[in-house]
C-alpha atoms as a PDB file:
ATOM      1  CA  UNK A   1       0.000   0.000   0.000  1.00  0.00           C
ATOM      2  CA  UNK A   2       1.286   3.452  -0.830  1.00  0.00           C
ATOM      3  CA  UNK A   3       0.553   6.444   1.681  1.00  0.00           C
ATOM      4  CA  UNK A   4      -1.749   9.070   0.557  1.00  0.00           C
ATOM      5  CA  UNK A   5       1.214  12.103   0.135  1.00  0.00           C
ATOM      6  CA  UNK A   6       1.953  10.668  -2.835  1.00  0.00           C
ATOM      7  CA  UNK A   7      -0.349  10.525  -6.200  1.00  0.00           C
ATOM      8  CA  UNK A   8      -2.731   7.699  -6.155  1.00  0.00           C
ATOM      9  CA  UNK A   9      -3.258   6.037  -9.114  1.00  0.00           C
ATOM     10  CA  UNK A  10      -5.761   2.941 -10.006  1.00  0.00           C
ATOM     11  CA  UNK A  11      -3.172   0.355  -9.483  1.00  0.00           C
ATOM     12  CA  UNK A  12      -1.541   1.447  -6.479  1.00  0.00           C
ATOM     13  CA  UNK A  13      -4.707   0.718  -4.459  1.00  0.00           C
ATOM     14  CA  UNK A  14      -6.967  -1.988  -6.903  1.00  0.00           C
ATOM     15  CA  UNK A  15     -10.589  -0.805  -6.107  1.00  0.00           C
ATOM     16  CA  UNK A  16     -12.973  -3.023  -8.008  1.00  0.00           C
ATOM     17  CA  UNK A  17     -14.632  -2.317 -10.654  1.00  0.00           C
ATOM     18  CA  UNK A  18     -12.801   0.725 -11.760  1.00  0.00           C
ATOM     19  CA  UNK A  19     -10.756   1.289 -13.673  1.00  0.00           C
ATOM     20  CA  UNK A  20      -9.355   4.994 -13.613  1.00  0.00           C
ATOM     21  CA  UNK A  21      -9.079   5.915 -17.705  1.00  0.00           C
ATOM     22  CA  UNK A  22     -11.132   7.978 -19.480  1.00  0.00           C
ATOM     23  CA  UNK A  23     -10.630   7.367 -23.337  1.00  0.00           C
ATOM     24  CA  UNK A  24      -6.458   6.156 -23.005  1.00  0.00           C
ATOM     25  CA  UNK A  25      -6.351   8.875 -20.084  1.00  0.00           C
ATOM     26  CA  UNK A  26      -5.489   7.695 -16.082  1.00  0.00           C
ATOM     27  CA  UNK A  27      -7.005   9.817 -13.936  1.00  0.00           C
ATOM     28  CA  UNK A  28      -4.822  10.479 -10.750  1.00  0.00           C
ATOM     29  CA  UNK A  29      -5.414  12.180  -7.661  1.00  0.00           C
ATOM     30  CA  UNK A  30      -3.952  14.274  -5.018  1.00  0.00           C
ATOM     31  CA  UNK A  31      -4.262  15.349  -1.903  1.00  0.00           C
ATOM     32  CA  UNK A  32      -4.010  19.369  -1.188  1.00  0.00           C
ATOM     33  CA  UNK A  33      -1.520  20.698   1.796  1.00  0.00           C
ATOM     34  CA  UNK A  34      -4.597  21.434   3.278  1.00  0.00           C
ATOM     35  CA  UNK A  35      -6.351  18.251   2.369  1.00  0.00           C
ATOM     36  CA  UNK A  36      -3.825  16.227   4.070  1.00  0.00           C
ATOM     37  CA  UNK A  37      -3.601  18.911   7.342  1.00  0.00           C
ATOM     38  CA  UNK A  38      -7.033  17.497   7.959  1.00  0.00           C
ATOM     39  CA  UNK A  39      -6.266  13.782   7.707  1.00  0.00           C
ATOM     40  CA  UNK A  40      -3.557  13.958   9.597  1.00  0.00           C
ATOM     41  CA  UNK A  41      -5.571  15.187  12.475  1.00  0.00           C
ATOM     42  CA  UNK A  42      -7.945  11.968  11.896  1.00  0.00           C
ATOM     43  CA  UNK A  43      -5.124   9.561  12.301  1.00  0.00           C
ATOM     44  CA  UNK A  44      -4.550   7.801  15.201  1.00  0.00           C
ATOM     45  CA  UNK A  45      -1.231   6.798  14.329  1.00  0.00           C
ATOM     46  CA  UNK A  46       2.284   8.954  14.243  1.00  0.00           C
ATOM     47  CA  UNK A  47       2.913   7.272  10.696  1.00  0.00           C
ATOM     48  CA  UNK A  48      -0.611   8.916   9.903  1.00  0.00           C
ATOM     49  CA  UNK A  49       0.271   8.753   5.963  1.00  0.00           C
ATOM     50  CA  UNK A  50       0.156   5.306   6.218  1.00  0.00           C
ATOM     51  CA  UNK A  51      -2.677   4.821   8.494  1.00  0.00           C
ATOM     52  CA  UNK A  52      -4.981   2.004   6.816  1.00  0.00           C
ATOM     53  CA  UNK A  53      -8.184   2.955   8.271  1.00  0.00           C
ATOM     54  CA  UNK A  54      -7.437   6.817   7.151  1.00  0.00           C
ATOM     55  CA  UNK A  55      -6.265   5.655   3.874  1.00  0.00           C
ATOM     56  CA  UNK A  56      -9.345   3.299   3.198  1.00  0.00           C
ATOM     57  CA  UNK A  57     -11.777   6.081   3.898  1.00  0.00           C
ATOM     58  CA  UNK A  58      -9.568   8.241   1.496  1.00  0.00           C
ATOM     59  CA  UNK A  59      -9.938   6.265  -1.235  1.00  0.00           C
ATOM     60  CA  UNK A  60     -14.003   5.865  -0.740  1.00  0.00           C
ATOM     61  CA  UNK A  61     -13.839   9.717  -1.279  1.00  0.00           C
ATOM     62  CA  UNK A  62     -11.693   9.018  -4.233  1.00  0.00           C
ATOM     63  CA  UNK A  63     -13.555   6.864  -5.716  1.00  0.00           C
ATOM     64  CA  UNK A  64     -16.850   9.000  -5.662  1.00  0.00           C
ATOM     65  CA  UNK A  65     -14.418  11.834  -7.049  1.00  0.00           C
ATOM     66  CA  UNK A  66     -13.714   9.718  -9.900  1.00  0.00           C
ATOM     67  CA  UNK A  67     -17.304   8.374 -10.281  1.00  0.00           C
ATOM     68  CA  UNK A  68     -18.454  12.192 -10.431  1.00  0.00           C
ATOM     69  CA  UNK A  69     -15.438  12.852 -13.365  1.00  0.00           C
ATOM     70  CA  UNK A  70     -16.677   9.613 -15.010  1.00  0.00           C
ATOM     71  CA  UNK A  71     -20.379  10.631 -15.241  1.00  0.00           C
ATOM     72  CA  UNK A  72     -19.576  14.656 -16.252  1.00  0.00           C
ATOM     73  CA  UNK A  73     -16.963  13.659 -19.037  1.00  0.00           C
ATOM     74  CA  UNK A  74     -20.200  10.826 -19.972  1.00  0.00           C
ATOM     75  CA  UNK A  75     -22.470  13.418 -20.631  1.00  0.00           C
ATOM     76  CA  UNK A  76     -20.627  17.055 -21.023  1.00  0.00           C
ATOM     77  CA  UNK A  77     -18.019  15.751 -23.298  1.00  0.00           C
ATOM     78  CA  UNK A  78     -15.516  17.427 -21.223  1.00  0.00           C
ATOM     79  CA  UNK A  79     -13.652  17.171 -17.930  1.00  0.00           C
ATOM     80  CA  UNK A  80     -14.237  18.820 -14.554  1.00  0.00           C
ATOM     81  CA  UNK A  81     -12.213  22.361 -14.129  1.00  0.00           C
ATOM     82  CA  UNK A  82     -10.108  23.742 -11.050  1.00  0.00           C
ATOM     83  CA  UNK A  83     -13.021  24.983  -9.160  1.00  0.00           C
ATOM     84  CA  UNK A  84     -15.514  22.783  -9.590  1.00  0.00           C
ATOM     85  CA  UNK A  85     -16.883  20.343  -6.816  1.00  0.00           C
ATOM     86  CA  UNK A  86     -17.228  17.048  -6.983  1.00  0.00           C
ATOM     87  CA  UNK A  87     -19.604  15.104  -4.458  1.00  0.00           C
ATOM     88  CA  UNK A  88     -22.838  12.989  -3.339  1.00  0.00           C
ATOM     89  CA  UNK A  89     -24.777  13.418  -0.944  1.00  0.00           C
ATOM     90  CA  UNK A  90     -22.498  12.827   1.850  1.00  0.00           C
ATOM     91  CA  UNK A  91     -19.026  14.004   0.920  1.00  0.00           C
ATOM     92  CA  UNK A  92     -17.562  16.573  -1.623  1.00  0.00           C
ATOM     93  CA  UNK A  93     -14.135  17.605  -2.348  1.00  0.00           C
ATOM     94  CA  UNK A  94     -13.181  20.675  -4.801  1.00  0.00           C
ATOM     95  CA  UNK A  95     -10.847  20.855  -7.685  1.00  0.00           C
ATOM     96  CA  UNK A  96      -7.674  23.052  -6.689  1.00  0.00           C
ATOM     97  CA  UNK A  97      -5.420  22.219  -9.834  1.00  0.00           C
ATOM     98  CA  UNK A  98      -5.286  19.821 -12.208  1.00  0.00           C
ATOM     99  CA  UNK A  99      -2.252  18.970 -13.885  1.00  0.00           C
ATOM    100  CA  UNK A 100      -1.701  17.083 -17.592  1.00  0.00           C
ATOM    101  CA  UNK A 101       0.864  14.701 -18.618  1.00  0.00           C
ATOM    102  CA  UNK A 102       0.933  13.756 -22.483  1.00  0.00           C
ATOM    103  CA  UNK A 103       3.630  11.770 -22.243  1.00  0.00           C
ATOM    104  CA  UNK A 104       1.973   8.951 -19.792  1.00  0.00           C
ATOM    105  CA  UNK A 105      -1.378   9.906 -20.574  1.00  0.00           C
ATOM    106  CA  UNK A 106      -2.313  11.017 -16.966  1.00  0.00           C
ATOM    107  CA  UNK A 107      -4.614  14.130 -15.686  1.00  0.00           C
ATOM    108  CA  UNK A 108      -3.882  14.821 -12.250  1.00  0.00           C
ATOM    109  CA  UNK A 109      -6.418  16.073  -9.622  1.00  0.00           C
ATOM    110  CA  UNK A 110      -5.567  17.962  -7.512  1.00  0.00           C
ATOM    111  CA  UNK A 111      -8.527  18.214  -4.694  1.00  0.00           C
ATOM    112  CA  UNK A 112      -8.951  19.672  -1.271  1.00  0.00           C
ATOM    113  CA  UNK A 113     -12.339  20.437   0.779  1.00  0.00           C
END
């Protein structure tokens, strides 16, 4: 398992049924400085960027992240934009960059609350 400081991609953490790519692209994610602040205070461990139960509710917000980038790029044609929020009904985290790499074909979120 990687820790969450460092960019999370599909196959670092294998959650089913998803697969990450939209049309050749893997989508990526960060956390912001700010982002991680806050986890850090959740963690009941000093190695908090490794903390399983921290990390596994991380990646459930992921996931819904991607889900929301997933449906919008489905229907829009187009990808989310810093700025824009991306939630359900009982999380949401906001776009603070996003970053592209042609070369490996990633687009890197960069999200925060």
């Amino acid at each position: 398992m990687k820790s969450i400081v460092e960019t999370i991609k599909h196959q670092d953490w294998a959650i089913k049924g998803q697969d990450w790519v939209i049309k050749g692209w893997e989508i990526q994610f960060l956390f912001s400085e700010k982002q991680l602040q806050e986890v850090r205070k959740l963690a009941r461990v000093d190695n908090w960027y490794e903390d399983p139960i921290v990390a596994d509710t991380c990646m459930v917000r992921l996931a819904t992240c991607f889900n929301s980038i997933q449906k919008y790029h489905n229907t829009f044609g187009i990808l989310p934009q810093v700025g824009d929020r991306l939630f359900d009904e009982d999380s949401g985290m906001i776009i603070e960059d996003r970053s592209i790499d042609g070369d490996v074909m990633a687009i890197t979120f960069t999200l925060s609350n």
